[in-house]
Structures are given as C-alpha cells and as structure tokens.
Protein backbone atom coordinates (compact mmCIF):
# COMPACT_ATOMS: atom_id res chain seq x y z
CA UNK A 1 21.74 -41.69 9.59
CA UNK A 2 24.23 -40.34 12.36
CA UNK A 3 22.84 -38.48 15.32
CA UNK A 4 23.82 -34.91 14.99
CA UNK A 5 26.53 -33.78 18.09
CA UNK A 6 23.43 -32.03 19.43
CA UNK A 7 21.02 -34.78 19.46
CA UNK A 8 24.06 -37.02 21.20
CA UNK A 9 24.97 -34.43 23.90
CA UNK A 10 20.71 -34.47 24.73
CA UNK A 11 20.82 -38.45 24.23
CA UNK A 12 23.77 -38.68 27.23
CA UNK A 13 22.09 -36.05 29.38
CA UNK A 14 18.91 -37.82 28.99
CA UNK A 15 20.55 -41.80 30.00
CA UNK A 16 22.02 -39.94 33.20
CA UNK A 17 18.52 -39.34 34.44
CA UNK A 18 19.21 -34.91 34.58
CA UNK A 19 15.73 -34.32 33.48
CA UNK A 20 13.88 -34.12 36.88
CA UNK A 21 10.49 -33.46 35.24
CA UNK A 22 8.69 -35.30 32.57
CA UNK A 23 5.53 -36.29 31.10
CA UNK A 24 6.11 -40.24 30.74
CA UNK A 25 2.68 -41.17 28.85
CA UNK A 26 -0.47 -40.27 28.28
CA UNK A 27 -3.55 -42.13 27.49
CA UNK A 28 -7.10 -40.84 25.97
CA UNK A 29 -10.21 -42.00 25.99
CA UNK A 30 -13.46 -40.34 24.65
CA UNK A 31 -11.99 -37.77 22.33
CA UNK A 32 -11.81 -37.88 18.38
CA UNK A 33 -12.14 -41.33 18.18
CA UNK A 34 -9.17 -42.22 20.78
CA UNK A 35 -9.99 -45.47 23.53
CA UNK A 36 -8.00 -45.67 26.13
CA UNK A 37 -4.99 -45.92 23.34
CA UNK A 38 -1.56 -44.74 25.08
CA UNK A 39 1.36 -42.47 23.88
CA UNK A 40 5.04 -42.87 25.26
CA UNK A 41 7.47 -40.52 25.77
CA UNK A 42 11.05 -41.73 25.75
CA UNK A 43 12.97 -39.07 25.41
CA UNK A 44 13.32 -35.39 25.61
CA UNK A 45 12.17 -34.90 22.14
CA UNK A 46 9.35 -36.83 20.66
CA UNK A 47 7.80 -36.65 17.14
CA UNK A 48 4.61 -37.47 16.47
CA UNK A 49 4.10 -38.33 13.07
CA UNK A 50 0.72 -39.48 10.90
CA UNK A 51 -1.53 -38.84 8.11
CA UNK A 52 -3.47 -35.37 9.04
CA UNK A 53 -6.70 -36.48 11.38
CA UNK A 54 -5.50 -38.88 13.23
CA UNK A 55 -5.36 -37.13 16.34
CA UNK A 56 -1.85 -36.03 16.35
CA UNK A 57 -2.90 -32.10 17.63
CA UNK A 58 -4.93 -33.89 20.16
CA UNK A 59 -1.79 -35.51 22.08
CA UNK A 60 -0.48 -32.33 22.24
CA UNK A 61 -3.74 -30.73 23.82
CA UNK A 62 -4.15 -33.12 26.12
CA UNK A 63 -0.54 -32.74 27.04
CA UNK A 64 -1.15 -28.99 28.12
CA UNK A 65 -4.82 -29.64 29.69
CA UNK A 66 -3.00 -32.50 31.73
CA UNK A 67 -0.79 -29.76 33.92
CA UNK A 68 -1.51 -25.97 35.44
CA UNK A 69 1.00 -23.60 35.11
CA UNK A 70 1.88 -21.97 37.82
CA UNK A 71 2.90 -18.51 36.13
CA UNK A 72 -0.62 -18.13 35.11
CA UNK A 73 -4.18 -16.60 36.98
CA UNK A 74 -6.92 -18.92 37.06
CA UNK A 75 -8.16 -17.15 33.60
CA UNK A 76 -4.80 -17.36 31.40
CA UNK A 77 -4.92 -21.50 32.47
CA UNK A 78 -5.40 -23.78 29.50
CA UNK A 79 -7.98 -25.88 30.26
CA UNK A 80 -9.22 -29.42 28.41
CA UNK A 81 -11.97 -27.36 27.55
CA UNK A 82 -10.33 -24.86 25.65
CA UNK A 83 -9.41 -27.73 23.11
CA UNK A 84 -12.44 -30.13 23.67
CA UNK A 85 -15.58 -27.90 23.38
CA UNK A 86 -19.08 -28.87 23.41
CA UNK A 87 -20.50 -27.49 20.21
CA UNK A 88 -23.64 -27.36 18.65
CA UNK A 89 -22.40 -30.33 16.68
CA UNK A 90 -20.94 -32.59 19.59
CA UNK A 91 -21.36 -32.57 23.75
CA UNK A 92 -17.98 -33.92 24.88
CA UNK A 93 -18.71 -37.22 27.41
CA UNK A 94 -16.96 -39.93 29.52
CA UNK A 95 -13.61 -38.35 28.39
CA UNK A 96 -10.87 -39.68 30.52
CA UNK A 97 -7.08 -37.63 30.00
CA UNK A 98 -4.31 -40.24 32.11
CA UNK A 99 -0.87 -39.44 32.60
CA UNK A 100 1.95 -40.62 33.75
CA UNK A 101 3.91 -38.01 35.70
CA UNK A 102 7.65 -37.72 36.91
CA UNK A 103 8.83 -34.98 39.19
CA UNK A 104 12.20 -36.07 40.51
CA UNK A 105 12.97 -39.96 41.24
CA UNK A 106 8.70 -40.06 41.54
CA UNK A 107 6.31 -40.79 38.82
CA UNK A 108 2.34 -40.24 39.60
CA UNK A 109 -0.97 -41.24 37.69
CA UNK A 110 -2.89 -38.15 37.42
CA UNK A 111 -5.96 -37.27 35.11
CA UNK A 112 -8.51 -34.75 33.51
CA UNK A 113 -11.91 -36.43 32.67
CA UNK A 114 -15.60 -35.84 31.95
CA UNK A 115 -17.89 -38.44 33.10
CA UNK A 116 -20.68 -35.92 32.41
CA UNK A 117 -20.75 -32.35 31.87
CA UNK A 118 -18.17 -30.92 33.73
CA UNK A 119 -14.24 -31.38 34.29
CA UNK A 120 -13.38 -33.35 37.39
CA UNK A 121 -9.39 -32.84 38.00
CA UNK A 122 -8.68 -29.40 37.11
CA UNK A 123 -7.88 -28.10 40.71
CA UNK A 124 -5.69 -30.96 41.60
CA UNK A 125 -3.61 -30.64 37.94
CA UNK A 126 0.11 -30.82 38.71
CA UNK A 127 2.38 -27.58 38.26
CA UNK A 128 4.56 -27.11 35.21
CA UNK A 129 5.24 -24.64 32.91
CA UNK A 130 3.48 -25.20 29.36
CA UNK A 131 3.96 -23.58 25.57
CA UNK A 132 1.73 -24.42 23.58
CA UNK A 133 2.90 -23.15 20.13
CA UNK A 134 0.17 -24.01 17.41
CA UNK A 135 -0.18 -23.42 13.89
CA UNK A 136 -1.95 -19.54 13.82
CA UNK A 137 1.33 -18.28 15.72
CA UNK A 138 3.62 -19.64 13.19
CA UNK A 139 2.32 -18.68 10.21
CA UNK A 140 3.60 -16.17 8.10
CA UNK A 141 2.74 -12.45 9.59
CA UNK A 142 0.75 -11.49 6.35
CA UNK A 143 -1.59 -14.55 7.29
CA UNK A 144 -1.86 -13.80 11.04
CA UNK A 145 -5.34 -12.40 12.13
CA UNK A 146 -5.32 -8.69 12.45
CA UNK A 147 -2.27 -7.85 10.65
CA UNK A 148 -2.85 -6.51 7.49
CA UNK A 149 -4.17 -3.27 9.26
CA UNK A 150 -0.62 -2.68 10.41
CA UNK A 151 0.67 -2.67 6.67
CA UNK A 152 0.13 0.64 6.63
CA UNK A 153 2.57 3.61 5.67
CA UNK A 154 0.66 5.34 8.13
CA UNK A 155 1.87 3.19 11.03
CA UNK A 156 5.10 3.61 13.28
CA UNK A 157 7.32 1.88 15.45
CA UNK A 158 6.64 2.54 19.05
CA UNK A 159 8.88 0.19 21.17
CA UNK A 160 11.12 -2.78 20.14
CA UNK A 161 12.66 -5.78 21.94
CA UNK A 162 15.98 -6.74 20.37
CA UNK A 163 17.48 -10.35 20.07
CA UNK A 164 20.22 -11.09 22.41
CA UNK A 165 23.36 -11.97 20.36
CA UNK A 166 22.81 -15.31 22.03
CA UNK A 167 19.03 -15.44 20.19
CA UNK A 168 20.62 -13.99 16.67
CA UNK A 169 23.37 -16.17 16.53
CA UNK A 170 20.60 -19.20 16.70
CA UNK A 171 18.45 -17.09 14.30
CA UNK A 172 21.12 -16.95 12.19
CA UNK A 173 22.10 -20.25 12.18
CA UNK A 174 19.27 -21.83 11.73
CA UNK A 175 18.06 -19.80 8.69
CA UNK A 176 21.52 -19.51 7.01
CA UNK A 177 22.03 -16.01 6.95
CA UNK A 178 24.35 -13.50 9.24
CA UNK A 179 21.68 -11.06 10.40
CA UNK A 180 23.38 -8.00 11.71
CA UNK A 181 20.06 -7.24 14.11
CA UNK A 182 16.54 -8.56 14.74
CA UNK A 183 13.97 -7.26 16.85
CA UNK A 184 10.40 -7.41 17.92
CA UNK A 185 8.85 -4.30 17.14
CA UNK A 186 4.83 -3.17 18.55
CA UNK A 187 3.27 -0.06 16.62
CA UNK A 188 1.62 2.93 17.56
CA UNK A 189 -1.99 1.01 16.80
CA UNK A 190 -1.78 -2.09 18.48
CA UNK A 191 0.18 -2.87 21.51
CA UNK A 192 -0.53 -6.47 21.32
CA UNK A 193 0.87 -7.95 17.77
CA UNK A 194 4.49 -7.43 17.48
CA UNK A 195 6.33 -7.75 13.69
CA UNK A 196 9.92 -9.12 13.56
CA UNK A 197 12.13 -6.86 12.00
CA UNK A 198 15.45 -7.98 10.39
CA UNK A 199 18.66 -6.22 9.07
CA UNK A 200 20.85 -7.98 7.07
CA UNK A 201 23.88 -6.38 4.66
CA UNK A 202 22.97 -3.21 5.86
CA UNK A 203 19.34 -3.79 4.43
CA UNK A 204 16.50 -3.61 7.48
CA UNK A 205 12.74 -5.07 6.44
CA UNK A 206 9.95 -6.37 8.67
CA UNK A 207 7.90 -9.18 8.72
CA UNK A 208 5.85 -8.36 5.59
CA UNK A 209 8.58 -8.94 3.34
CA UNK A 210 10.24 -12.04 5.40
CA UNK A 211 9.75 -15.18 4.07
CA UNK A 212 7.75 -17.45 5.72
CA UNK A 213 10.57 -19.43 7.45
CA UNK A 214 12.00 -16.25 8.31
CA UNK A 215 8.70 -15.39 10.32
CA UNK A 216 8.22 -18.77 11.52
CA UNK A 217 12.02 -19.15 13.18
CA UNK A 218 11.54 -15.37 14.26
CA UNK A 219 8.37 -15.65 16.37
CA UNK A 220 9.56 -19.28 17.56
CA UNK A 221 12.60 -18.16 18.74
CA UNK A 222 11.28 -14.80 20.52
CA UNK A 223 9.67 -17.39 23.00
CA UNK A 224 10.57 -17.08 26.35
CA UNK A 225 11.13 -20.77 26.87
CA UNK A 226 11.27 -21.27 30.93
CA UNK A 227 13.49 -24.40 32.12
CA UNK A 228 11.98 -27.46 33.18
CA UNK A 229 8.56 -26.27 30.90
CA UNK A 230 7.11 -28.70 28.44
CA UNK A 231 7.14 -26.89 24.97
CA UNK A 232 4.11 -28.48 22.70
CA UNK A 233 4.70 -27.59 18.20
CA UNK A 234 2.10 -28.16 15.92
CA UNK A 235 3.68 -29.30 12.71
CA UNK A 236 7.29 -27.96 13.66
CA UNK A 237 9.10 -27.71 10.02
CA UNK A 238 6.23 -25.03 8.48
CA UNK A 239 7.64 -23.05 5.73
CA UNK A 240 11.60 -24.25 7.16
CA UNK A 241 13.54 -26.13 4.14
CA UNK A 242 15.07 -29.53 5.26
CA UNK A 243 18.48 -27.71 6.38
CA UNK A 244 16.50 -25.37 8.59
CA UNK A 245 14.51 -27.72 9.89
CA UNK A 246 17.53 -30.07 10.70
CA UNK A 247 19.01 -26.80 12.76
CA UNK A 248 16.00 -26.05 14.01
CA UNK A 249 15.70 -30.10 15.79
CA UNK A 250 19.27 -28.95 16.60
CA UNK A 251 18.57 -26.18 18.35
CA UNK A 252 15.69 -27.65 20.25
CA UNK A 253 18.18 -30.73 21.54
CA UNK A 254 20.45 -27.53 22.70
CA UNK A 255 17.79 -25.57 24.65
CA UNK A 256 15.97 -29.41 25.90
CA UNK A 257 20.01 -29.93 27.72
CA UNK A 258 20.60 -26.89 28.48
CA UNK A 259 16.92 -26.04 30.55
CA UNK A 260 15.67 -29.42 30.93
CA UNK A 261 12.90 -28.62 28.63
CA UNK A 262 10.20 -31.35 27.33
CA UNK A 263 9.36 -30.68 23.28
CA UNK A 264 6.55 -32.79 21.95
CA UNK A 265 6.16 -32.13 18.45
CA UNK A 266 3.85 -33.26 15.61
CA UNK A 267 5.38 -33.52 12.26
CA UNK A 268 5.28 -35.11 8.27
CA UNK A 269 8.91 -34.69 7.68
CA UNK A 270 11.41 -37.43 7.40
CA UNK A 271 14.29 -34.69 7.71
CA UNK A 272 12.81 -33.95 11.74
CA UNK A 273 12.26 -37.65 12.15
CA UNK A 274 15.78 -38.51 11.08
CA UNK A 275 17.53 -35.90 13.47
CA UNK A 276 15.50 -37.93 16.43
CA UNK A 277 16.78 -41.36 17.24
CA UNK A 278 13.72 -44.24 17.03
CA UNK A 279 12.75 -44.13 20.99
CA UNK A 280 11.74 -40.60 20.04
CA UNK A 281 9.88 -41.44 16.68
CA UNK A 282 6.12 -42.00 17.04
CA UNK A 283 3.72 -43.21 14.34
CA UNK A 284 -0.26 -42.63 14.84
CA UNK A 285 -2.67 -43.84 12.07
CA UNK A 286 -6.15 -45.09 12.10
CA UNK A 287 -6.71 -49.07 12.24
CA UNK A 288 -10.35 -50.11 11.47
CA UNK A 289 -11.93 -46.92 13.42
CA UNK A 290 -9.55 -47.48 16.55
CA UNK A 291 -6.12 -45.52 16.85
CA UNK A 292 -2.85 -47.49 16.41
CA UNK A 293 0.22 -45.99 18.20
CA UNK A 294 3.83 -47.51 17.22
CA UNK A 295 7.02 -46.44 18.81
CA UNK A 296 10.43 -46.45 17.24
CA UNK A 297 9.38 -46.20 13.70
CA UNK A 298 12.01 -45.15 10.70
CA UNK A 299 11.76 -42.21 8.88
CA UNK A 300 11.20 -44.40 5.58
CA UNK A 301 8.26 -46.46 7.69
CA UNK A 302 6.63 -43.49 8.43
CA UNK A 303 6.59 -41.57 5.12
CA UNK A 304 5.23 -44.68 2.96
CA UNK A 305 1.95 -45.37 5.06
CA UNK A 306 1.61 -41.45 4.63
CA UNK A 307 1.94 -41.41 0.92
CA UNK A 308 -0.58 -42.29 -1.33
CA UNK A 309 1.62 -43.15 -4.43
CA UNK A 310 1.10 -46.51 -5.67
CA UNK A 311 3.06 -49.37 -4.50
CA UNK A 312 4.30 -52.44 -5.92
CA UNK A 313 2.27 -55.82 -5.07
CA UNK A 314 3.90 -57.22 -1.76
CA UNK A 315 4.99 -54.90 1.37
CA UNK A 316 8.09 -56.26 2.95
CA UNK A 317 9.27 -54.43 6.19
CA UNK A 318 12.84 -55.40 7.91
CA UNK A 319 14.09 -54.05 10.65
CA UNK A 320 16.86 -51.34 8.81
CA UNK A 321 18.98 -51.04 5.81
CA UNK A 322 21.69 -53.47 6.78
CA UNK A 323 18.48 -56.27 6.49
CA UNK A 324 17.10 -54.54 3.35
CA UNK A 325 20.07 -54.93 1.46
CA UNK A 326 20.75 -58.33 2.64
CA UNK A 327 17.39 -59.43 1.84
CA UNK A 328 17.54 -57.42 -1.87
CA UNK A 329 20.29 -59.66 -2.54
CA UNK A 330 19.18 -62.52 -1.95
CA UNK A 331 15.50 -61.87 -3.72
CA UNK A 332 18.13 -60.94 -6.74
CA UNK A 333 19.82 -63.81 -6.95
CA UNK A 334 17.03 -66.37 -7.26
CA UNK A 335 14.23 -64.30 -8.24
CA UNK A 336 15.62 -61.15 -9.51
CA UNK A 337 12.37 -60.12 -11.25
CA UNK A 338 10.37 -59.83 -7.72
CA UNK A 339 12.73 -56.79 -6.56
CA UNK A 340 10.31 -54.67 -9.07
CA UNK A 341 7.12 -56.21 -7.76
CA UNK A 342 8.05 -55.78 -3.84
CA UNK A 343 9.10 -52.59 -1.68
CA UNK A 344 11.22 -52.81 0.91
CA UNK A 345 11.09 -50.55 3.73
CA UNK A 346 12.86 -50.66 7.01
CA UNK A 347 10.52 -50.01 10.12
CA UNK A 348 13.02 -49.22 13.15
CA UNK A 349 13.16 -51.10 16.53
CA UNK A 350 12.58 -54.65 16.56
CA UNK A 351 9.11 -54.14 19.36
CA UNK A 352 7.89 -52.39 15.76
CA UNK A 353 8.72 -55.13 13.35
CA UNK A 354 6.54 -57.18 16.03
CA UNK A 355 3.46 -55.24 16.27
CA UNK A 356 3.44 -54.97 12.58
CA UNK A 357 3.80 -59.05 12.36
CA UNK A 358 0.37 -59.11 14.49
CA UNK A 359 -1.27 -57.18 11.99
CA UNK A 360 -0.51 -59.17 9.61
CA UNK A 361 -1.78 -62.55 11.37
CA UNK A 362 -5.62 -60.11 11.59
CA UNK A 363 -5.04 -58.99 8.42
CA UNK A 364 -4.92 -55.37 9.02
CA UNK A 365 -3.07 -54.22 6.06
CA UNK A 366 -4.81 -53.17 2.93
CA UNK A 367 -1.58 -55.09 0.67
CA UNK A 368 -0.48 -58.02 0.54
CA UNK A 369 2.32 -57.58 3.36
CA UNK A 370 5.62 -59.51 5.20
CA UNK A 371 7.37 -59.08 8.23
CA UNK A 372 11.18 -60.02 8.82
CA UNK A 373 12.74 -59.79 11.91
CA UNK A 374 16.33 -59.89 12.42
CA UNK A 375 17.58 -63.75 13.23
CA UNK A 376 18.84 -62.82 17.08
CA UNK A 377 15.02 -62.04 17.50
CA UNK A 378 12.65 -64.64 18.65
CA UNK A 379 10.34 -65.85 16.43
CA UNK A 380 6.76 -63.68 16.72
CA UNK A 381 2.92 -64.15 15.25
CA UNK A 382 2.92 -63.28 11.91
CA UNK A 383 6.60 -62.60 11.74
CA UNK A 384 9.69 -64.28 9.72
CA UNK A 385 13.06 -64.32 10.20
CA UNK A 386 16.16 -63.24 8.08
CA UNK A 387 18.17 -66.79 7.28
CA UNK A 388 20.66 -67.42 9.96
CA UNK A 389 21.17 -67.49 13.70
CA UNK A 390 22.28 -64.20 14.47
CA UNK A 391 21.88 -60.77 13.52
CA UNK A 392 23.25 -59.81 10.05
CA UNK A 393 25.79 -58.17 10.52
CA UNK A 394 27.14 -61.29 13.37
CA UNK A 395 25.98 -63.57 10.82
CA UNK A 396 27.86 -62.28 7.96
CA UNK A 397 31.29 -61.47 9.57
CA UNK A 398 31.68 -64.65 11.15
CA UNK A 399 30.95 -66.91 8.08
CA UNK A 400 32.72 -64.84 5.38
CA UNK A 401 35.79 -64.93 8.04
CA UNK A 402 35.57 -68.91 7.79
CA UNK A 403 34.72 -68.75 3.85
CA UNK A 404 37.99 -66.46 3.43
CA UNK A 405 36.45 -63.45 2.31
CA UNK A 406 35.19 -64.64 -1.15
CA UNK A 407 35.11 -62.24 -3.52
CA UNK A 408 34.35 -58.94 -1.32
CA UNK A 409 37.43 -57.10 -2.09
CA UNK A 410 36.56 -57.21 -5.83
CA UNK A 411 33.39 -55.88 -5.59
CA UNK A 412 34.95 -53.11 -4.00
CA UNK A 413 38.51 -52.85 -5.73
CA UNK A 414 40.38 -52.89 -2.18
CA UNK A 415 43.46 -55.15 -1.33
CA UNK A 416 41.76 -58.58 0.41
CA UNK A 417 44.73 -58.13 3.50
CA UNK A 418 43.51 -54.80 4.31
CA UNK A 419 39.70 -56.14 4.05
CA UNK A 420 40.40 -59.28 6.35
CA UNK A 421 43.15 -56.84 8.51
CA UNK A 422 40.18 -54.29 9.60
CA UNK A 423 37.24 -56.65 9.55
CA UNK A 424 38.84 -58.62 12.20
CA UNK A 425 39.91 -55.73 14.05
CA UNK A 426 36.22 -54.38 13.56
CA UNK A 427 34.56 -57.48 15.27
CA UNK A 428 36.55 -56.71 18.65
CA UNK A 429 33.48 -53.21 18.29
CA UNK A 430 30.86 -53.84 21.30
CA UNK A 431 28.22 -53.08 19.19
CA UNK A 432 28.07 -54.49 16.15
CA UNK A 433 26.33 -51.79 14.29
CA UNK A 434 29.21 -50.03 14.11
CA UNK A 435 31.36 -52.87 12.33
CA UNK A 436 30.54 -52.38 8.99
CA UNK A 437 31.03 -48.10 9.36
CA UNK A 438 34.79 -49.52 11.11
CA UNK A 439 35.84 -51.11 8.15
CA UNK A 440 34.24 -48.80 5.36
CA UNK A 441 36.10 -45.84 6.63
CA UNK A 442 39.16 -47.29 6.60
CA UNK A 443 38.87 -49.02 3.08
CA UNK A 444 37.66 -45.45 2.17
CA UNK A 445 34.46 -46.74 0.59
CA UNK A 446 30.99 -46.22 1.22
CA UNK A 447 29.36 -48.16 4.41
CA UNK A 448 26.31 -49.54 1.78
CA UNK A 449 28.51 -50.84 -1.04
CA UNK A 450 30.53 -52.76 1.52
CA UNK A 451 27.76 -54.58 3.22
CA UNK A 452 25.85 -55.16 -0.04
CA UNK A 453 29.23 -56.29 -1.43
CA UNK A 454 29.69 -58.47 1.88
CA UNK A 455 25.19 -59.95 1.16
CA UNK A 456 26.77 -60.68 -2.17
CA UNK A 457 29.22 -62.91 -1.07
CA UNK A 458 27.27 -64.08 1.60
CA UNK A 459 24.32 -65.31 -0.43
CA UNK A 460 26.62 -67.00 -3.10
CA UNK A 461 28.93 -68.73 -1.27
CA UNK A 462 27.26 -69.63 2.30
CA UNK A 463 23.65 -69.03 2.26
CA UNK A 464 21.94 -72.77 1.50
CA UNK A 465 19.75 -72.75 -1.09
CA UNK A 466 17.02 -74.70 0.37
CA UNK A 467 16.67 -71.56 2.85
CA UNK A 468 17.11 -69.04 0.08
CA UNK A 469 14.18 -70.93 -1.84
CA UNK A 470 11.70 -71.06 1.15
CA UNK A 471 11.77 -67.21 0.87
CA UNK A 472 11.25 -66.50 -2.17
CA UNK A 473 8.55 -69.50 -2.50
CA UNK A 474 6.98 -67.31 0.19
CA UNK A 475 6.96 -64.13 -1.96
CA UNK A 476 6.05 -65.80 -4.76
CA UNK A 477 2.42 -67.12 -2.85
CA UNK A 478 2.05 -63.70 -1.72
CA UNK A 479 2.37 -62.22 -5.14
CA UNK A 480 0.06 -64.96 -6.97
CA UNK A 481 -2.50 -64.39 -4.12
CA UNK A 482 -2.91 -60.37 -5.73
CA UNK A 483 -4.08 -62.25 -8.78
CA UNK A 484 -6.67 -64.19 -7.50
C-alpha cells in the first residue's frame, strides 16, 4: 500500500536529519521476562505490535522512565518506579533500562537500573519532554474513574476551554463529521475532570452521549503536545474505525513534522501498521520464554502470528506480494492442489525474511514453516531463494523482453505494442518497485493482475522445470512430514 502524502512529507523530513532529538533504542533487562533484548527506533513513528503480554506497554514505560522532563517538580516526574513496583507479589531486581540517546549530531548511552533496591540513574536522566497517554485516559468518559458523579442534572458548567479552529478542523477530520464547536468543559463539583462537549448541526451534547471514538479523538487531541517531546500511546486505534484511525496516523505524521515530535505507539491493527512504512513496523512475541523483537514486519506478517484461526499445513513467508504471487503461480502450475494446503504471507524487509530463516534452522516455529528470500539476496541459514538471479520484478522484465512478451497482453486484453511500448519505458524507473505500478497505470489495469499475468507467462514459458520441481518437491516433504 502507498504511503499517505502525510506519512511521505514526515518520511523526507525524517532522511534530511530535522529531528534534532530522538530516542534511537532501548534495551531491557530484568523486567517481565525481557534480557537484555533491544528495540529500534527508525523513524519518527514506530508501532509496536504483538499478541497482548508480551511486553509491548513495557517499551513504552521504559521509554518515559528513561528521560526527566524538565516542565515537571521533582514529584510530577515519572519515575521507573511508577511502572515497575515492588509488590507483595514481586521485588523488582538487577533491572537494567539502556538507551540510546540523540540530541543534535550526538547520540549517548544512558540508563535507569536496579542492581538492588533502589534506582541508580534517576538524577542524571536526560531532559525531554514526555506524554505518556495510556489506556484509562482514552477510554470512553462513562468508563473513566470518577465520572459518573458528574452525570448529574444537578451539575453545571463552570469554565470551558474551546478548540482552536486549527484543533476542530483535525477533530473534524479525523472523525468525519463538521463540528461547528468543541470544548473542554470542568463543572461546578470537580475542577479536575473535564468532559468534551460537541455541537454539531446545531445539536450540542457532552461526553456522555459521544461515542467512544468521539471521546477518545477529543481527549487525545486536547493534549498540549510540546515540540521536540516524545509522545508514548497505549493501543492508539481504541474505539477509532479503520478510516479514523488511518487520519488519526495522519495526523500524528503532521504534528511529528511540524514539532519534531517522537510517537511510539503500541497497536493490533493492520490499518495503523499499513499507514507506517516497514522501518517503522515492530513485531514483539514470546520465543521459548525469551522476547523476540523483529523490525520491518508487514501488516499481513504481523496479524497472522496474532491470530489464532487455524492455518493450513506449511507456513511460507516471502518477502511481499510481488514474490507471493510469483511463487502462487508457480505452486499452481505443477502442484496446484498445495495452494489450499499452504499460506502465503509476505513478511516485509529482507533483514526479516532472514531472522525468520534462523528460526527455522532451531526449529522455533510451532508449523511446519519456509522461508524465501528474494534471488538478489544472498543465500541465509534456513532460507531459500525465489528461482532466478535477480529480484522478481528484474528477473521477469528482462526475460519476458527476450521471450517477446508471451501471452501477457491476453491475460489482460491490452494491445501487445502498448504492453512492450511502456514496459520498456518502465525499466529506465530507478527503482524497480515502481515498474510494474508504471506500466499498470498506463494499460489502465490493476498493478496485481499485471504481474500475476506477467508470473504466468514467466513460469510457462522461461522458468525450467527442473527448478520449478525442486520447489515444490520441497513443499511436498514439508507437507508429508505433518503426517508422520
């Protein structure tokens, strides 16, 4: 999917190197089960994405005990100990919270730990502002603590703090609906918990009657989010549908360029994680009682080792659609049946397709699984590569331009001179991602249905078969091995 304009405007802001502060890693030892394992952040945005429990919330407390902010008295100060308790239940020990720091063209180590029963650290903690939004201030106002006493009749307005038009228009926006006003109202009884209150069509209600993504982009957006901060979301797209939470990811990429603001977020949903290119997608899961951490996942990687729906009998991961459909085609032509028996899911960056290729050499995986890297990739433990000798999309242009184009225009009722006209003008493209987009607009057809007509032709007319067969004798020992 396409990076929004917003997302691409943060993306060339970020490659210029206009973010003078950010938090470049972190690693954790000693808490919830985490050793030492270390999160990356590679860009002004960064999901974090798992199954619930596997320490996603604790990345982004460690991320706030890691810095002191400098608007706040020694008491306001989120501490690691705020977070990480001792309890009657557990006595927090040898805890050790690294980070990598960058403040201008500098980077820094610097760490909170707990060899013993205090904090060492805390006075030396570098300055930055921190928001740490988490799940009790985003939930809907009926469910808030100490609420439901100001559902009274009883109860008045005593002061309010309307939106700026700049706030409403993103309120509005990002909901879907032209508010005329919004405001955050305090009552006469408490001075402390405000209620959003909305007008809309010449109708004004408050919180109570909001719905929940109402209240949730409400209160979110009433932050006062300082430039240069780091902004920390627990589970960002709560009660948002997947257009509001794509304008919502929007919105953040607008306020991360405009103020030079950090957002780590934790999320479960593909429609945040596909706003975000890969370098900003991370995938945390637990691997044998250790934590795994995996950059530059896909959305589709991340959502099947989060579901629990059951799969067919052999995993195969490639690295993205353009090798999913290549490989569907061939698995069609010579063993058409195993397309039922296998899932296919693309996994993101190639660094990914490798770490998953060493889990498979320690058999880590709980089904029978294969790897396939691209062919421009070297090879890697436990990994295979796609037939060829250079990525697909190389691959496949330059040896259906020798083969004459067999057959493609066909499958996809163009003229042949206009398919050979803008393929070749295509290949002159840098990048050769963008190749198969070049020529599919201007045959007017969709981008999937010309490269899966282009595999087609591929894999009948210049794959050899003696390569075709080695695959799909590998699937097929795979699949008999579930049966024994």
């Amino acid at each position: 999917m396409k990076l929004s304009r917003e997302v691409r405007r943060l993306e060339n802001t970020w490659e210029r190197g206009d973010f003078p502060k950010h938090l470049e890693w972190l690693e954790i030892k000693g808490i919830r089960g985490w050793n030492a394992e270390r999160i990356d952040f590679k860009f002004p945005i960064v999901a974090i994405v798992g199954e619930n429990g596997v320490g996603k919330s604790t990345i982004l407390q460690s991320a706030a005990s890691i810095y002191k902010d400098p608007r706040k008295s020694v008491n306001q100060q989120l501490y690691p100990s705020d977070f990480f308790p001792d309890t009657a239940w557990e006595e927090n020990t040898d805890i050790d919270i690294k980070a990598s720091i960058k403040e201008g063209p500098n980077s820094q180590v610097a760490s909170v730990r707990k060899p013993g029963t205090r904090w060492r650290g805390l006075d030396t903690r570098r300055e930055r502002k921190v928001e740490y939004l988490d799940l009790r201030r985003i939930q809907p106002i009926y469910a808030r603590m100490g609420y439901s006493r100001l559902a009274k009749k009883s109860v008045r307005e005593a002061s309010s703090l309307p939106f700026t038009d700049e706030q409403r228009g993103r309120f509005s926006n990002i909901v879907g609906k032209s508010y005329s006003s919004v405001r955050q109202s305090l009552t006469d009884l408490d001075a402390n918990r405000s209620v959003s209150v909305v007008s809309i069509n010449g109708v004004e209600y408050s919180g109570f009657h909001q719905g929940a993504g109402e209240a949730t982009i409400a209160g979110l957006i009433s932050q006062d989010i300082p430039p240069y901060s780091i902004v920390l979301i627990d589970e960002v797209e709560t009660s948002l549908h997947p257009r509001a939470q794509r304008r919502l990811l929007r919105d953040l990429a607008d306020i991360s360029r405009e103020k030079k603001v950090q957002f780590i977020i934790t999320t479960h949903s593909p429609y945040i994680l596909d706003e975000l290119p890969v370098s900003a997608r991370v995938y945390v899961f637990n691997d044998n009682g250790s934590k795994n951490v995996v950059s530059g996942i896909s959305s589709e990687f991340a959502l099947t080792n989060m579901d629990e729906t059951n799969y067919p009998e052999l995993d195969l991961f490639v690295e993205d659609d353009t090798a999913k459909i290549l490989l569907e085609e061939i698995i069609a032509k010579y063993q058409l049946e195993y397309l039922s028996r296998c899932s296919i899911v693309s996994f993101g960056s190639a660094s990914v397709g490798k770490s998953l290729g060493l889990m498979v050499s320690q058999n880590r995986f709980l089904r029978p699984t294969l790897v396939f890297l691209d062919a421009d990739q070297d090879e890697a433990t436990g990994c295979l590569l796609l037939p060829g000798n250079d990525a697909p999309e190389r691959q496949i242009f330059d040896d259906l331009e020798l083969a004459g184009w067999p057959n493609v225009a066909n499958f996809v009722n163009r003229s042949h001179a206009q398919l050979v006209n803008f393929s070749s003008q295509a290949t002159t493209l840098p990048n050769h991602h963008d190749w198969v987009p070049y020529v599919a607009d201007k045959l007017i057809v969709g981008g999937n249905e010309l490269w899966r007509s282009m595999a087609r032709s591929w894999v009948n007319n210049v794959l050899q078969e003696q390569v075709a067969t080695e695959i799909i004798q590998t699937l097929t020992e795979k699949l008999e091995a579930t049966h024994n």
